[in-house]
Protein backbone atom coordinates (compact mmCIF):
# COMPACT_ATOMS: atom_id res chain seq x y z
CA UNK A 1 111.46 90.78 100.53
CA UNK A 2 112.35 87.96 98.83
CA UNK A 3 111.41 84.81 98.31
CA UNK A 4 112.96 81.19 96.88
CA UNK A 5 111.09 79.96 94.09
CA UNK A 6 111.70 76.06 95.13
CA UNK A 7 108.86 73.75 93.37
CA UNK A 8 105.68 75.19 92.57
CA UNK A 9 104.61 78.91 92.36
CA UNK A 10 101.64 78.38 94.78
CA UNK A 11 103.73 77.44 97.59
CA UNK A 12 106.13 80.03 96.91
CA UNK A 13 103.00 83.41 97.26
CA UNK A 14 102.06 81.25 99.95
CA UNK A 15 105.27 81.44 102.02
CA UNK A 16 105.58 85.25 100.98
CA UNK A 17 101.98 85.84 102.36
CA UNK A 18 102.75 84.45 105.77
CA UNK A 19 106.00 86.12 105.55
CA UNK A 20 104.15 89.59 104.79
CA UNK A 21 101.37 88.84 107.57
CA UNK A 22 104.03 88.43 110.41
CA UNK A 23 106.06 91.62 109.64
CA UNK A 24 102.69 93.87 109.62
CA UNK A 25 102.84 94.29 105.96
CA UNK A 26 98.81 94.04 105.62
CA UNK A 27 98.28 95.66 108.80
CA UNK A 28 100.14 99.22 107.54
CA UNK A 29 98.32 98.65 104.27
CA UNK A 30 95.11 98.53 105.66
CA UNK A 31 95.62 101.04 108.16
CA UNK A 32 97.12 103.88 105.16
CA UNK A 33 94.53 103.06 102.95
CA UNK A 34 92.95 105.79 104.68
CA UNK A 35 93.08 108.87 106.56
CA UNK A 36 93.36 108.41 110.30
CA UNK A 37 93.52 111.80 112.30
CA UNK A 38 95.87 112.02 115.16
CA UNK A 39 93.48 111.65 118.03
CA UNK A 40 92.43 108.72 116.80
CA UNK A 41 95.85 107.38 115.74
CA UNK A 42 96.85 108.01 119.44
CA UNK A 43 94.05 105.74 120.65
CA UNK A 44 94.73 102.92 118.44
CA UNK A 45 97.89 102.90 119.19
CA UNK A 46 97.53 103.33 123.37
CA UNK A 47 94.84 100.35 122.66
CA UNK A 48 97.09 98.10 120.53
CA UNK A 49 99.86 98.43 123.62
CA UNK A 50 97.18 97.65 126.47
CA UNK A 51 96.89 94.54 124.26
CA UNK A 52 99.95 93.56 123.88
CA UNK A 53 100.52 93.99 127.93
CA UNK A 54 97.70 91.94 128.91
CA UNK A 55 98.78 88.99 126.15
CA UNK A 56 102.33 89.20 127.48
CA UNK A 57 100.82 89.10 131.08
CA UNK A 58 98.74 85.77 130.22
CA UNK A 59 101.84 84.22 128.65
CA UNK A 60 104.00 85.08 132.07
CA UNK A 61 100.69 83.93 134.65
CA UNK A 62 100.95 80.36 132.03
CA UNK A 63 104.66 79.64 132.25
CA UNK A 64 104.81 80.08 136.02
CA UNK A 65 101.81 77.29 136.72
């Protein structure tokens, strides 16, 4: 990933933060930082989807009214 060094330093890390943090970067870091076994990998993962249903469900239900 790569970012444009355009000004000051700061703003550049801060554009490669947000950058990082929408692609899932610190997610998967956080998440292999340690060992998760399967079952519970499976569950996450089942949960994370239920979640993602019931957001896109709310955004539908919103742009209807």
């Amino acid at each position: 990933m790569e970012v444009q060094v355009e000004g000051s330093l700061e703003r550049a890390i801060k554009i490669l933060k947000k950058k990082m943090a929408s692609e899932g970067v610190f997610k998967e870091m956080k998440l292999r930082s340690f060992y998760e076994k399967p079952s519970v990998k499976r569950k996450r993962k089942r949960e994370e989807a239920e979640r993602k249903r019931r957001k896109a469900m709310r955004r539908a239900q919103r742009s209807r009214h």
